[in-house]
C-alpha atoms as a PDB file:
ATOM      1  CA  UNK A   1       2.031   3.900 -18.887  1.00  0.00           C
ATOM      2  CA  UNK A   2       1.978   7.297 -16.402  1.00  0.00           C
ATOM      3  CA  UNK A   3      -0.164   6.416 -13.003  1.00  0.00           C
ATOM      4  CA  UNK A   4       0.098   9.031 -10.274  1.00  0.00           C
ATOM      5  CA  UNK A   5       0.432   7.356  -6.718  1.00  0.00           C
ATOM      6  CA  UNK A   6       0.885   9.731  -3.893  1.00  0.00           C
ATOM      7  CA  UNK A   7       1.020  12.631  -5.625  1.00  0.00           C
ATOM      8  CA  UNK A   8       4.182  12.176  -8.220  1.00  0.00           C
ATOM      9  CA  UNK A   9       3.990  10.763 -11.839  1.00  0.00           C
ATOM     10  CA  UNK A  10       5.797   7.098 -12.485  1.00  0.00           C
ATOM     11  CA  UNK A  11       6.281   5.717 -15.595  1.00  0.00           C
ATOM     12  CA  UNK A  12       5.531   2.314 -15.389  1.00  0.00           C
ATOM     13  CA  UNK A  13       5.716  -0.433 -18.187  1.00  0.00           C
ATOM     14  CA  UNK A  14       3.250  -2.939 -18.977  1.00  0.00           C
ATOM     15  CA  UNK A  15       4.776  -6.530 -18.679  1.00  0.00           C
ATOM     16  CA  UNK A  16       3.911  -8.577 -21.428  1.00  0.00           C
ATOM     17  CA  UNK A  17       5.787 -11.488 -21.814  1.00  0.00           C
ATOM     18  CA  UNK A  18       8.571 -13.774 -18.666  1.00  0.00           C
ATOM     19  CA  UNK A  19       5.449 -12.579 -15.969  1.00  0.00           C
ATOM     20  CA  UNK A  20       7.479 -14.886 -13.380  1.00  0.00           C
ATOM     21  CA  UNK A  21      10.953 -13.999 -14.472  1.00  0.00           C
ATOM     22  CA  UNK A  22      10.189 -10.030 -14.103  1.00  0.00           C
ATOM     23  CA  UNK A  23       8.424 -10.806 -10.670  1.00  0.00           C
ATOM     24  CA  UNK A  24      11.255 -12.162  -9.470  1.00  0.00           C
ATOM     25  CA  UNK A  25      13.321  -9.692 -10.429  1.00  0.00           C
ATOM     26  CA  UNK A  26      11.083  -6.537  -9.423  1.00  0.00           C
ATOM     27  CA  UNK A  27      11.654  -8.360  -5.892  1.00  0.00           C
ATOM     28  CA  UNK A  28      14.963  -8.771  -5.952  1.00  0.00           C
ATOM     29  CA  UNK A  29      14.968  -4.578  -6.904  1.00  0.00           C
ATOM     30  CA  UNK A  30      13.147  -4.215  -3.732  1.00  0.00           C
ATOM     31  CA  UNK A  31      15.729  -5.566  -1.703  1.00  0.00           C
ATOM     32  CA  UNK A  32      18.595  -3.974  -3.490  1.00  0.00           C
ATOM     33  CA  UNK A  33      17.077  -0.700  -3.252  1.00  0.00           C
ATOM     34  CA  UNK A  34      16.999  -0.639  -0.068  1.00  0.00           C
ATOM     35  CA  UNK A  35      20.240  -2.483   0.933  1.00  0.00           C
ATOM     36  CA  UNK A  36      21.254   0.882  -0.292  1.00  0.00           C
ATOM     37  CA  UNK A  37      20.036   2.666   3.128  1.00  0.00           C
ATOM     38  CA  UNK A  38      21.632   0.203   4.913  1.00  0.00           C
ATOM     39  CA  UNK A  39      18.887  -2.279   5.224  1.00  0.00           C
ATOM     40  CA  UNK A  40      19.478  -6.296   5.262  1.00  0.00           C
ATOM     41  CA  UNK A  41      17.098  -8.878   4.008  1.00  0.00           C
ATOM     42  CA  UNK A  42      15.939  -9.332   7.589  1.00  0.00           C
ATOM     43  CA  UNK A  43      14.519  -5.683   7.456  1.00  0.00           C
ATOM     44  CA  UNK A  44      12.756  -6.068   4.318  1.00  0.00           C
ATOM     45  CA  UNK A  45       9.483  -8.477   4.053  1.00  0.00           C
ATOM     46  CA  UNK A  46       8.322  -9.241   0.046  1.00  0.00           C
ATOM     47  CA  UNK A  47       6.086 -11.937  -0.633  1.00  0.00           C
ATOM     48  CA  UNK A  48       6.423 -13.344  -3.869  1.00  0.00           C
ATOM     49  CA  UNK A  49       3.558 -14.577  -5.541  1.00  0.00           C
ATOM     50  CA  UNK A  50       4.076 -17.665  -7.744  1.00  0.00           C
ATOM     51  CA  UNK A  51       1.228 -17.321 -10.196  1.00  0.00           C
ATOM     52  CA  UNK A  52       2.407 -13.595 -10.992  1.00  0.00           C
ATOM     53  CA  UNK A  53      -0.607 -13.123 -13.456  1.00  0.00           C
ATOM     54  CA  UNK A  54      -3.282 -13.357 -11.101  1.00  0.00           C
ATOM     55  CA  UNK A  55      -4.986 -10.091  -9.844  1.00  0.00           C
ATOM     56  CA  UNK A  56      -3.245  -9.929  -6.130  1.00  0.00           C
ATOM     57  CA  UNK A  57      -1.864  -7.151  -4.989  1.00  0.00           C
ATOM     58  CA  UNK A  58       1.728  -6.507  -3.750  1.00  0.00           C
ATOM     59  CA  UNK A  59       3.833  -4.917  -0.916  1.00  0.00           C
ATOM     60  CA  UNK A  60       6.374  -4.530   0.699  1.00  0.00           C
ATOM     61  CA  UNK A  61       7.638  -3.925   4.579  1.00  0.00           C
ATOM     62  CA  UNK A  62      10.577  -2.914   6.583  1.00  0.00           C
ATOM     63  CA  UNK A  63      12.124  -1.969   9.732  1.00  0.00           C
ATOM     64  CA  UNK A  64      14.011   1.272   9.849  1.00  0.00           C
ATOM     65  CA  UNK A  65      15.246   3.215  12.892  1.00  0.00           C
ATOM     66  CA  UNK A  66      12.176   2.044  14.482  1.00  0.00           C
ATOM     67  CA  UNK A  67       9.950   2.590  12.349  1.00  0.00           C
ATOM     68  CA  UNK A  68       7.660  -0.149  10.297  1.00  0.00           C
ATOM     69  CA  UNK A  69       6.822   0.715   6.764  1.00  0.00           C
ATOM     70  CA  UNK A  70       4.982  -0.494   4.108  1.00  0.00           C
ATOM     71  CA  UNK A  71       3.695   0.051   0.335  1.00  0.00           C
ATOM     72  CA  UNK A  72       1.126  -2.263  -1.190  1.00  0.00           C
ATOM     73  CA  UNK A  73      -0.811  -1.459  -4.735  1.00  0.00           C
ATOM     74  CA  UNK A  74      -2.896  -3.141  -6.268  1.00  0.00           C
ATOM     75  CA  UNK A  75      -4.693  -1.180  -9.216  1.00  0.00           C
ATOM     76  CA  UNK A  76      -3.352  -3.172 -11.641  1.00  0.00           C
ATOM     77  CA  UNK A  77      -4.710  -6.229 -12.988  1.00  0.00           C
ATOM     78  CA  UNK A  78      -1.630  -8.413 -12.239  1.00  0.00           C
ATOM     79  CA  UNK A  79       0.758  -9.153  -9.313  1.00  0.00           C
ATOM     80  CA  UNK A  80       3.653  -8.835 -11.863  1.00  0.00           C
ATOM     81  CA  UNK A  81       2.420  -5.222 -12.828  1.00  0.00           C
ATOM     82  CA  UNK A  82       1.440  -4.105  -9.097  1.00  0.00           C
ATOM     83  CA  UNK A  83       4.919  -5.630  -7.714  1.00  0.00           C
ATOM     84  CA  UNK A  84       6.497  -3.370 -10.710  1.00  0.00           C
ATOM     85  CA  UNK A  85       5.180  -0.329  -9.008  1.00  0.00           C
ATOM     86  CA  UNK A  86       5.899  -1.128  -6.024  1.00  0.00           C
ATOM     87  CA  UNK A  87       9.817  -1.655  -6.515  1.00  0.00           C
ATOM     88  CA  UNK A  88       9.324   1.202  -8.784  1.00  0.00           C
ATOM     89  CA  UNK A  89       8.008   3.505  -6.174  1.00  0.00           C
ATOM     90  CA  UNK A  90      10.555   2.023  -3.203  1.00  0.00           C
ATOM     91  CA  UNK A  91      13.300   2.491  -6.107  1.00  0.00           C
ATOM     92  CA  UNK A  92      12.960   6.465  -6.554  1.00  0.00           C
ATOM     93  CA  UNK A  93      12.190   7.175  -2.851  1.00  0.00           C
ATOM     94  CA  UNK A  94      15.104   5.803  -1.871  1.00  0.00           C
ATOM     95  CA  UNK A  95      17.078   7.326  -4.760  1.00  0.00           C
ATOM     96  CA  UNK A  96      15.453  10.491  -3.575  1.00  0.00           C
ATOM     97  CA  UNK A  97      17.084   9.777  -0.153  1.00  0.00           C
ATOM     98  CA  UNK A  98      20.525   9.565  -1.428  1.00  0.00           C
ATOM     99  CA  UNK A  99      20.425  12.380  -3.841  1.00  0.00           C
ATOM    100  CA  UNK A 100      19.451  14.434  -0.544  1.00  0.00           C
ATOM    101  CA  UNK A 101      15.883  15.708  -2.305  1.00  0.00           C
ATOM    102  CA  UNK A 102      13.882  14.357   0.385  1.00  0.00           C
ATOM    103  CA  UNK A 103      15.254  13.794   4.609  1.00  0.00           C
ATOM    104  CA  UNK A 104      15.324  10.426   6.236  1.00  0.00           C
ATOM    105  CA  UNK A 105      12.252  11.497   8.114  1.00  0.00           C
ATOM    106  CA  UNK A 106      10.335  12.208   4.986  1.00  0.00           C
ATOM    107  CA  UNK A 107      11.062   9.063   3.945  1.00  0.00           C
ATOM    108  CA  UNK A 108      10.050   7.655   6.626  1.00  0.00           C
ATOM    109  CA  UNK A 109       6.799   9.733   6.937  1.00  0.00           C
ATOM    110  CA  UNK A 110       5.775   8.661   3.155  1.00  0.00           C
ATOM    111  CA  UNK A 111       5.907   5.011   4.565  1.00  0.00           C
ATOM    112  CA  UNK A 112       5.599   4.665   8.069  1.00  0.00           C
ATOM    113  CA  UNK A 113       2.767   2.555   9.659  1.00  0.00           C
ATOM    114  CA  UNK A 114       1.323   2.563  13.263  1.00  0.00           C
ATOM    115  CA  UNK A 115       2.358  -0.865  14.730  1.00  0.00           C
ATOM    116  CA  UNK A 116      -0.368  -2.099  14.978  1.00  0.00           C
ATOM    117  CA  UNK A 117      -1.570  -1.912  11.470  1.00  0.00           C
ATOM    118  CA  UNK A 118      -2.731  -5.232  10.733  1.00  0.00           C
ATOM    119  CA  UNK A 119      -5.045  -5.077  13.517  1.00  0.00           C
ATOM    120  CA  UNK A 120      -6.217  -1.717  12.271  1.00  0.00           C
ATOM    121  CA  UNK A 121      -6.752  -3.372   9.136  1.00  0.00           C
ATOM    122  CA  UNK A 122      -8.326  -6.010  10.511  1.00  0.00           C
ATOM    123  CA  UNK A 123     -10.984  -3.962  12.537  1.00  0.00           C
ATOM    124  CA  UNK A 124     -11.254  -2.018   9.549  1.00  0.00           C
ATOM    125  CA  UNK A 125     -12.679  -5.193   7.625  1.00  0.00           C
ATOM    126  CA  UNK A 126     -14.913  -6.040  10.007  1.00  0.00           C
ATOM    127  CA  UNK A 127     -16.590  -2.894  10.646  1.00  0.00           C
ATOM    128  CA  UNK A 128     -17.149  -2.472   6.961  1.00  0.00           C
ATOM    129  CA  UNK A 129     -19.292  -6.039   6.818  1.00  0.00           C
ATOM    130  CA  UNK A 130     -15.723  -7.193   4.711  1.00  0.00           C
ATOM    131  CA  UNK A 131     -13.650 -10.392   4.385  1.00  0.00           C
ATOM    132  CA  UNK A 132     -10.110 -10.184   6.054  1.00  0.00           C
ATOM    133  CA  UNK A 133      -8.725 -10.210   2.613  1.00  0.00           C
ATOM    134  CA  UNK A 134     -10.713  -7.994   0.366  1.00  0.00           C
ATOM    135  CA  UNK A 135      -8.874  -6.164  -1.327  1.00  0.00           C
ATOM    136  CA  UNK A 136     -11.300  -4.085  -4.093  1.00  0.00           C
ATOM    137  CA  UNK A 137     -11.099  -0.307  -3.289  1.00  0.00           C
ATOM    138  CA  UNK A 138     -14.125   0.547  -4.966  1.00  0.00           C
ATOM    139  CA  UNK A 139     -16.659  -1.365  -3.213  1.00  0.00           C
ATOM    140  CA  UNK A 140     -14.722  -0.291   0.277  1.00  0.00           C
ATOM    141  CA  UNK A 141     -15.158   3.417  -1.293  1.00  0.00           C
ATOM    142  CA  UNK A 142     -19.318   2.303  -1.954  1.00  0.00           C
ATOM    143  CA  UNK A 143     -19.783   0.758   1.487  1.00  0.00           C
ATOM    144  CA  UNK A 144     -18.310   4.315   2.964  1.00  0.00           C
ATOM    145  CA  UNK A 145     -20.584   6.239   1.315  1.00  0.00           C
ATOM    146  CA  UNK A 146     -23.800   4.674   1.952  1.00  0.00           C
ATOM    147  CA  UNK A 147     -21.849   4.208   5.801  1.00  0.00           C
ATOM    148  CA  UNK A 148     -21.349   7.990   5.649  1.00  0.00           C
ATOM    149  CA  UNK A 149     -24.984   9.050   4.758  1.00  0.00           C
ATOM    150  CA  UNK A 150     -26.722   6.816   8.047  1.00  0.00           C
ATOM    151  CA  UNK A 151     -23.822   7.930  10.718  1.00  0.00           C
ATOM    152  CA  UNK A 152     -23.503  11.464   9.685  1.00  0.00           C
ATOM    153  CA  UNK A 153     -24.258  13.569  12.546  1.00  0.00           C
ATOM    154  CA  UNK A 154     -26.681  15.716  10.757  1.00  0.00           C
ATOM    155  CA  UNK A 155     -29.376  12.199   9.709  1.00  0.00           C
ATOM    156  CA  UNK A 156     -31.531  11.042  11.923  1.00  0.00           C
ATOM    157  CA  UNK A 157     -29.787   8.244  12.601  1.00  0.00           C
ATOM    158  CA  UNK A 158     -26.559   9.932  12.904  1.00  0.00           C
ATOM    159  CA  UNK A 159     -24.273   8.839  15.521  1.00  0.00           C
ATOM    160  CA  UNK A 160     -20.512  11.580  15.492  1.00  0.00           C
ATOM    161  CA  UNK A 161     -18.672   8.647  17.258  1.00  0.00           C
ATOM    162  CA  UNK A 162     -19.245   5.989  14.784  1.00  0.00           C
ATOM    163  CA  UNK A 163     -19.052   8.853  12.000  1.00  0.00           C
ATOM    164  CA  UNK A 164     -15.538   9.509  13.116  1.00  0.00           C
ATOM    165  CA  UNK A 165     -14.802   6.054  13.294  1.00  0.00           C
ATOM    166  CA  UNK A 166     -16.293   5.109   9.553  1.00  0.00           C
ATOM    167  CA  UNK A 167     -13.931   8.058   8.435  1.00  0.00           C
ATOM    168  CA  UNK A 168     -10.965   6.342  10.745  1.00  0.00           C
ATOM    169  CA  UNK A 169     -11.197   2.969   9.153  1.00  0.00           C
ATOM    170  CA  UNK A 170     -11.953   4.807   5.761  1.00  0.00           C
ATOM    171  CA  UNK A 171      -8.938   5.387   5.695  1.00  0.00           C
ATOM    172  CA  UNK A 172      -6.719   2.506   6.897  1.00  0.00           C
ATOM    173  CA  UNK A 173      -8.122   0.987   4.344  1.00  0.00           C
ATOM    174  CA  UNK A 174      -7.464   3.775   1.840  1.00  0.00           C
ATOM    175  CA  UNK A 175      -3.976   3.888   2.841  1.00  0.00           C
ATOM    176  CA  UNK A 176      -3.201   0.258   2.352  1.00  0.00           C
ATOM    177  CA  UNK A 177      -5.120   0.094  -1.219  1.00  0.00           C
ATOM    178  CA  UNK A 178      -4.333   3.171  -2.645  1.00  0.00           C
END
């Protein structure tokens, strides 16, 4: 299966049978692709999921020169398949990095997050009317909308500084889901 994340094509396959053995091992990829950069397992943060067929999504952060980064998906209907991408997608960035076709601050840029970023997430949530842990894209990108028609500047009950802060949380959440 082809699913474009952040603007490149990945081929991705479709687990169908060993859901818990190919987790496993699509987090054990994570950490070996980027003990390649020089990272150790106390730079790297994977949860693994034991019922890997359930529809939860998957990511993955680390600690590099400084920097926190993360990758989450979850557009798939399984953890196994949305833990797939992401060691998929960590996989050719980082291959990317050695073969010199992106710089370490590229890198970097494609997954670096603002320290506080489970706060933002958090008042991201909230402002949106949401759980802490919902997770469903397409209702966040409904609530938005009808958010986005009542704050915009030119309605009647348009307010610019809650406008730019719908757009702001927009997308944190974005961002994380995507």
């Amino acid at each position: 299966m082809d699913i474009r994340i952040r603007g490149k094509d990945y081929k991705i396959n479709i687990i169908k049978d060993s859901s818990v053995r190919r987790s496993r091992q699509y987090y054990n990829n994570i950490f070996l692709s980027l003990r390649k950069i020089g990272l150790s397992t106390d730079d790297v943060d994977v949860t693994l999921e034991n019922n890997p067929i359930k529809r939860i999504p998957a990511s993955a952060s680390w600690y590099i020169d400084g920097h926190h980064c993360h990758f989450s998906f979850n557009k798939m209907e399984r953890y196994v398949d949305n833990i797939n991408v992401v060691s998929k997608v960590i996989e050719l960035s980082v291959n990317e990095l050695l073969n010199e076709e992106i710089t370490a601050e590229e890198f970097i840029s494609g997954f670096k997050e603002d320290k506080n970023f489970k706060k933002q997430r958090d008042e991201a949530r909230e402002f949106f009317g949401l759980e802490e842990d919902h997770i469903d894209l397409e209702s966040i990108n409904a609530k938005y909308k009808q958010l986005a028609k009542e704050l915009h500047p030119d309605m009647p009950t348009g307010d610019v500084l809650k406008f730019k802060e719908l757009n702001t949380h927009h997308k944190t959440l974005k961002r994380e889901l995507e």
